[in-house]
N, C-alpha and C. Protein backbone atom coordinates (compact mmCIF):
# COMPACT_ATOMS: atom_id res chain seq x y z
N UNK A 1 22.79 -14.68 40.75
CA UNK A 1 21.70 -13.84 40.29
C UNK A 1 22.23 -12.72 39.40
N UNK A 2 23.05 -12.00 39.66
CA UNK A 2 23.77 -10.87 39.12
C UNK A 2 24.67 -11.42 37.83
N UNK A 3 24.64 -12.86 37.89
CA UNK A 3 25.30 -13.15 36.60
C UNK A 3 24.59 -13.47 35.66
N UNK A 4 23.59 -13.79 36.07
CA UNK A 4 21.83 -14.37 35.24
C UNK A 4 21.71 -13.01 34.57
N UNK A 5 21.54 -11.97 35.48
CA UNK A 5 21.49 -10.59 34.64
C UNK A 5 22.30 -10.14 34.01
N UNK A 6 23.47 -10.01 34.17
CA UNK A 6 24.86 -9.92 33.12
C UNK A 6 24.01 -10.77 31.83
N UNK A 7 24.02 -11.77 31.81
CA UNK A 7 24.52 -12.46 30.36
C UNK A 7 22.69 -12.16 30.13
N UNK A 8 21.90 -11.98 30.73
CA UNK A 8 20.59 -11.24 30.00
C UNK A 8 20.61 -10.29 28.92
N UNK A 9 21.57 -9.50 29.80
CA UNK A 9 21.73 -8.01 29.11
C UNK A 9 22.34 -8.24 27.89
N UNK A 10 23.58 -8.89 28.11
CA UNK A 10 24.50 -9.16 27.10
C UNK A 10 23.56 -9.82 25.79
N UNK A 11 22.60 -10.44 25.88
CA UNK A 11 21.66 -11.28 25.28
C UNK A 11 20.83 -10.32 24.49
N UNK A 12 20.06 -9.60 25.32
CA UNK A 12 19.55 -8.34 25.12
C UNK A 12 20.26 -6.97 24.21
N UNK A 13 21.23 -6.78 24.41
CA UNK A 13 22.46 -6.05 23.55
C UNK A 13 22.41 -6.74 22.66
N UNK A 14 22.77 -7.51 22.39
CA UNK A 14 23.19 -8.72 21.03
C UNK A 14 21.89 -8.53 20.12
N UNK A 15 20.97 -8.81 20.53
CA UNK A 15 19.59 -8.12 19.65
C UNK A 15 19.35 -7.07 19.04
N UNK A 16 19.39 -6.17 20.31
CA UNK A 16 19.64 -5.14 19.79
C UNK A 16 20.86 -4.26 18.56
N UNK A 17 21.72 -4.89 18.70
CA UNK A 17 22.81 -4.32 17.34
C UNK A 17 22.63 -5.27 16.45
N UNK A 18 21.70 -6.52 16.59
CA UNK A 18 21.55 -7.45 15.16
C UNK A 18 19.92 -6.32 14.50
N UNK A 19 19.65 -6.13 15.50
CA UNK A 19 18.39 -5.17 14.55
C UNK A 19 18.81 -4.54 14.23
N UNK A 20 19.55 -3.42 14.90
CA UNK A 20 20.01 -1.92 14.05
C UNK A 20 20.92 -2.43 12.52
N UNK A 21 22.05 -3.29 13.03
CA UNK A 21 22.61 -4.00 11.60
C UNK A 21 21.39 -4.52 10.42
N UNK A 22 20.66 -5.04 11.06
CA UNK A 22 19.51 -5.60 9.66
C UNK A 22 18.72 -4.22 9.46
N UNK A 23 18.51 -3.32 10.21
CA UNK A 23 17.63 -1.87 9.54
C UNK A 23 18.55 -1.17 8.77
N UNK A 24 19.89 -1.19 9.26
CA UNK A 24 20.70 -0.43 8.12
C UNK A 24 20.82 -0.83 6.97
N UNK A 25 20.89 -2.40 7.31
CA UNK A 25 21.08 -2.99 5.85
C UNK A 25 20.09 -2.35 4.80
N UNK A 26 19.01 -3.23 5.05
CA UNK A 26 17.93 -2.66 4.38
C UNK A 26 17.72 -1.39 4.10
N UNK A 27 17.85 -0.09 4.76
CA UNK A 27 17.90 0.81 4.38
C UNK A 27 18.61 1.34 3.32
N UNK A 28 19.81 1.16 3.38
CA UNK A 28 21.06 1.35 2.67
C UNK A 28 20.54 0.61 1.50
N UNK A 29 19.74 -1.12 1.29
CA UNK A 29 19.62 -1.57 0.22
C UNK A 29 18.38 -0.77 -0.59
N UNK A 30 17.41 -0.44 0.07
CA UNK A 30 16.12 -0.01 -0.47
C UNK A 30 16.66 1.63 -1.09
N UNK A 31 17.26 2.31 -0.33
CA UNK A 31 17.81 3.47 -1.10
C UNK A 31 18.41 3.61 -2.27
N UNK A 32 19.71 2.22 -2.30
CA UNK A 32 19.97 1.89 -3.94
C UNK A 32 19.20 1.39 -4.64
N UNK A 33 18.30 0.77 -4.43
CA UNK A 33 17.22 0.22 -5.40
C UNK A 33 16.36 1.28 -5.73
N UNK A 34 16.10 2.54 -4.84
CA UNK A 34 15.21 3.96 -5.24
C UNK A 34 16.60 4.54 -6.21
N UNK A 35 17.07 5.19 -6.10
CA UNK A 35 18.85 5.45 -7.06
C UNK A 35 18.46 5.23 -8.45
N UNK A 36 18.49 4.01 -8.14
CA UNK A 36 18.65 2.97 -9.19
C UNK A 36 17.26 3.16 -10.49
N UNK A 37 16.35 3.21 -9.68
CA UNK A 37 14.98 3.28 -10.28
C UNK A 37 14.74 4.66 -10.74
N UNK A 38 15.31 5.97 -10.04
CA UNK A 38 14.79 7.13 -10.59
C UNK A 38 15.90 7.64 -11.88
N UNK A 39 17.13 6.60 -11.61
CA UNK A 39 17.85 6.84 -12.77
C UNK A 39 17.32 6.27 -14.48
N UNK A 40 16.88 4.77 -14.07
CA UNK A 40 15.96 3.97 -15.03
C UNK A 40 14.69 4.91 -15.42
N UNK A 41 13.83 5.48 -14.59
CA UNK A 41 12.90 6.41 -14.91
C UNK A 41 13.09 7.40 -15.86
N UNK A 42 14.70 8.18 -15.83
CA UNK A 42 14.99 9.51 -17.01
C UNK A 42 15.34 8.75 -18.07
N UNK A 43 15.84 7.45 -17.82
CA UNK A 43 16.35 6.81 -19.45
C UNK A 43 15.23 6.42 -19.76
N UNK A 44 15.56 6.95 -21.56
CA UNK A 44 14.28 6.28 -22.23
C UNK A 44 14.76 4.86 -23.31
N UNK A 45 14.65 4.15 -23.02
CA UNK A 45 15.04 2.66 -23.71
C UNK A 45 14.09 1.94 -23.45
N UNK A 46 14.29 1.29 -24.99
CA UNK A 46 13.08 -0.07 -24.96
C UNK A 46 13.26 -0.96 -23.97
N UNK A 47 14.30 -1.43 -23.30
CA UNK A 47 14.40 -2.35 -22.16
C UNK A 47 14.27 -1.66 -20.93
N UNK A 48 13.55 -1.28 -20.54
CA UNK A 48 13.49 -0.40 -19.17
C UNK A 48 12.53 -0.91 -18.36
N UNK A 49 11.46 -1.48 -19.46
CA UNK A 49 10.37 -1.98 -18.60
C UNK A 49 10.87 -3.30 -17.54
N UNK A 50 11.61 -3.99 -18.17
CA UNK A 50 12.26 -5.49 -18.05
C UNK A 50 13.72 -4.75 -16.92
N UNK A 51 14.01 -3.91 -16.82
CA UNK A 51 14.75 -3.25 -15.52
C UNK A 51 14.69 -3.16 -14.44
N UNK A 52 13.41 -2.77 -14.80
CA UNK A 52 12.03 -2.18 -13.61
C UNK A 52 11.63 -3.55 -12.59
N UNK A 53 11.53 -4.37 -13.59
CA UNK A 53 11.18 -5.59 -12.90
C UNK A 53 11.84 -6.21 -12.60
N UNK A 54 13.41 -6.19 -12.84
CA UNK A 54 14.39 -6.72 -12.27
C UNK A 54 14.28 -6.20 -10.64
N UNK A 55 14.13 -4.32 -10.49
CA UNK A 55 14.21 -4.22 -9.14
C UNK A 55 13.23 -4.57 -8.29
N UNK A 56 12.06 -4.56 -9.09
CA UNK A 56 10.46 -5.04 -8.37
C UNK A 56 10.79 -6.30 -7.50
N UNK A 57 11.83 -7.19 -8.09
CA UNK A 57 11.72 -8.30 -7.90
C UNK A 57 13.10 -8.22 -6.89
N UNK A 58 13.80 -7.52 -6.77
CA UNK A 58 15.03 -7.14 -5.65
C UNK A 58 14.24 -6.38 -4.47
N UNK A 59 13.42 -5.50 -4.67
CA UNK A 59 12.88 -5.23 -3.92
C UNK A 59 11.76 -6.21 -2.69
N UNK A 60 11.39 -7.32 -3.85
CA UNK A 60 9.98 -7.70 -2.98
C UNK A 60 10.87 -9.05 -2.75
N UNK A 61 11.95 -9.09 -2.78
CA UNK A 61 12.80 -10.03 -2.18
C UNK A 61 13.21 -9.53 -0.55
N UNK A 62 13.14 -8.69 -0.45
CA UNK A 62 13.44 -8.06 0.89
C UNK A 62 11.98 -8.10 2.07
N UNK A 63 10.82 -8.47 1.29
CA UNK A 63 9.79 -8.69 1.95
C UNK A 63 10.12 -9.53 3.38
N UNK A 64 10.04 -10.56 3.66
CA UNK A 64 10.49 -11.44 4.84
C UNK A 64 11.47 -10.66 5.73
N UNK A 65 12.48 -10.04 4.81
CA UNK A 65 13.34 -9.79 6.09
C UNK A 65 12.88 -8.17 6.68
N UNK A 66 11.96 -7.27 6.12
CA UNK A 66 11.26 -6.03 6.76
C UNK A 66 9.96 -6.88 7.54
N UNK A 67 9.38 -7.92 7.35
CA UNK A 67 8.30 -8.84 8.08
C UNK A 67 9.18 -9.21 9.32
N UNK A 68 10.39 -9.69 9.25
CA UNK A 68 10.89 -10.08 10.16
C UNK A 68 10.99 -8.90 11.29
N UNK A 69 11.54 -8.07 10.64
CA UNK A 69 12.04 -6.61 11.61
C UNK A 69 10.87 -6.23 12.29
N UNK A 70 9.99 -6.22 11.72
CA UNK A 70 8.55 -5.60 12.26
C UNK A 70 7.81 -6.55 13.15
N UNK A 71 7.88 -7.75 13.07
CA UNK A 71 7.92 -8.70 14.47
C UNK A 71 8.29 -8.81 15.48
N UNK A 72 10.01 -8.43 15.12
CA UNK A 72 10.40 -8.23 16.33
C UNK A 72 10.63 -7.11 17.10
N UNK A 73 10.44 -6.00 16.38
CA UNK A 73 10.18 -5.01 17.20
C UNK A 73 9.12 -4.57 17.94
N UNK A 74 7.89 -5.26 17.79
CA UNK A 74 6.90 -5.61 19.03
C UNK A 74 7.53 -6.28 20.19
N UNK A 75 8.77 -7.25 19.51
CA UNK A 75 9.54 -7.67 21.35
C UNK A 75 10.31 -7.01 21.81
N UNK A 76 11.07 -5.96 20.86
CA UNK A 76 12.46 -5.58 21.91
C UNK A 76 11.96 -4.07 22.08
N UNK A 77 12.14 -3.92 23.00
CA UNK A 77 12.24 -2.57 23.64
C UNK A 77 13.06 -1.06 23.00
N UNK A 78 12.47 -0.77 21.98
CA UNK A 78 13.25 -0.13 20.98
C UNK A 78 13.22 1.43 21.24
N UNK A 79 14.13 1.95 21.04
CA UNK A 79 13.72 3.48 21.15
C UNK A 79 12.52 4.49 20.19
N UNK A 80 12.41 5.31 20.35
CA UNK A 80 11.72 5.98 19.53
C UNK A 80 12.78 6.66 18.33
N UNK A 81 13.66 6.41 18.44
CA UNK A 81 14.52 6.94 17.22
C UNK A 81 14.23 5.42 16.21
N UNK A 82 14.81 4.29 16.94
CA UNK A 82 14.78 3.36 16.16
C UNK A 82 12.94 2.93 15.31
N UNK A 83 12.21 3.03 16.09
CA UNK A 83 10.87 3.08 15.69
C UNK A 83 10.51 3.80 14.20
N UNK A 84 10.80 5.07 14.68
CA UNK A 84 10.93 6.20 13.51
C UNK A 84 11.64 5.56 12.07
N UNK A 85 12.64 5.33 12.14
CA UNK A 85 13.74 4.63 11.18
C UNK A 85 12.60 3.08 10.69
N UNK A 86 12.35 2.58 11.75
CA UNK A 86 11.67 1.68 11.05
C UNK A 86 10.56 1.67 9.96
N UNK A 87 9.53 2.77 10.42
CA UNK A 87 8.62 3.27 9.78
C UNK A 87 9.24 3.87 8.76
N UNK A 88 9.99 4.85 8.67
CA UNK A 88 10.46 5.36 7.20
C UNK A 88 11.17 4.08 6.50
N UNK A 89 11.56 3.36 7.23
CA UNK A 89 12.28 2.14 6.20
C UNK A 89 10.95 1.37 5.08
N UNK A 90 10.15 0.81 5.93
CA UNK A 90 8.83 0.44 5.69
C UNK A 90 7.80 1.41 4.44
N UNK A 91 7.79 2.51 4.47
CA UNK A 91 7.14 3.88 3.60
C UNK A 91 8.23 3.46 2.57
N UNK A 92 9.42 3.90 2.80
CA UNK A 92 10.32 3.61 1.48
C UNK A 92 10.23 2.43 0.83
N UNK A 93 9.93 1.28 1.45
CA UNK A 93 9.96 0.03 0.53
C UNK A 93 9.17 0.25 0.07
N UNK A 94 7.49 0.14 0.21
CA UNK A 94 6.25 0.44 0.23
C UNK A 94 6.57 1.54 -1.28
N UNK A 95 6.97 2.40 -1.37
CA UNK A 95 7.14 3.61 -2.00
C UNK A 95 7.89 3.08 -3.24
N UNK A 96 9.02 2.43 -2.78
CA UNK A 96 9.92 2.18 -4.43
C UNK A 96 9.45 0.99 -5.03
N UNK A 97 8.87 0.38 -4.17
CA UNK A 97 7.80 -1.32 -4.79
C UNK A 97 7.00 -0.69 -5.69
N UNK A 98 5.92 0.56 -5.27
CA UNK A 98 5.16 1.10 -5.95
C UNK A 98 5.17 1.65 -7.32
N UNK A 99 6.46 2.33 -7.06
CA UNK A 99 6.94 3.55 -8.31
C UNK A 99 7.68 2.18 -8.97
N UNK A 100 8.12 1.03 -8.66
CA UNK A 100 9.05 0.23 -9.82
C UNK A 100 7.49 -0.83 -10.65
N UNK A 101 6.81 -1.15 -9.93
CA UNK A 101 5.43 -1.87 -10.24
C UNK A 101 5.00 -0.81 -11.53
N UNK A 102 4.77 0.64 -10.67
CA UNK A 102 3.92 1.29 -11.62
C UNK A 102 4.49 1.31 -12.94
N UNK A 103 5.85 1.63 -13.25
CA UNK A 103 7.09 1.40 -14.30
C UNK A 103 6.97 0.15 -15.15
N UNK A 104 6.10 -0.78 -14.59
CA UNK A 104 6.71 -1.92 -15.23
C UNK A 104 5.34 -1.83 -16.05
């Protein structure tokens, strides 16, 4: 019985640092893609529009895997720190999808 729960937990752990690893990711990626975009925003060049949509399209490539995160964090038992992080991850995509769309 006590070993059923061992390798639960262990199971349970393992989830848990594959989410925090996939929220960082994403975070870390959606921040360079904002970077990226408010730098494209001060340059003024005829190809900027066609930039823009390069990240639109880096960005809304990440769709599935923030769908994914947000699925499963209805299953795992997440903290309220991690919650928080999720939601600002989510606003930020939401946010630089917007401002790179509106650009294009």
């Amino acid at each position: 019985m006590l070993l059923a729960k061992s390798n639960e937990f262990k199971i349970v752990l393992a989830q848990f640092k594959d989410f925090g690893d996939r929220l960082a990711y994403l975070q870390d990626l959606i921040t360079h893609e904002e970077e990226n975009l408010n730098k494209l925003y001060h340059e003024e060049k005829e190809e900027v529009p066609g930039l823009f949509l390069n990240h639109v399209l880096a960005l809304t490539a990440q769709s599935p895997d923030i769908e994914r995160l947000n699925e499963e964090s209805l299953r795992l038992p997440l903290s309220d720190i991690t919650i928080k992080t999720l939601q600002n991850v989510n606003r930020q995509w939401i946010r630089a999808t917007a401002t790179a769309l509106d650009h294009c």
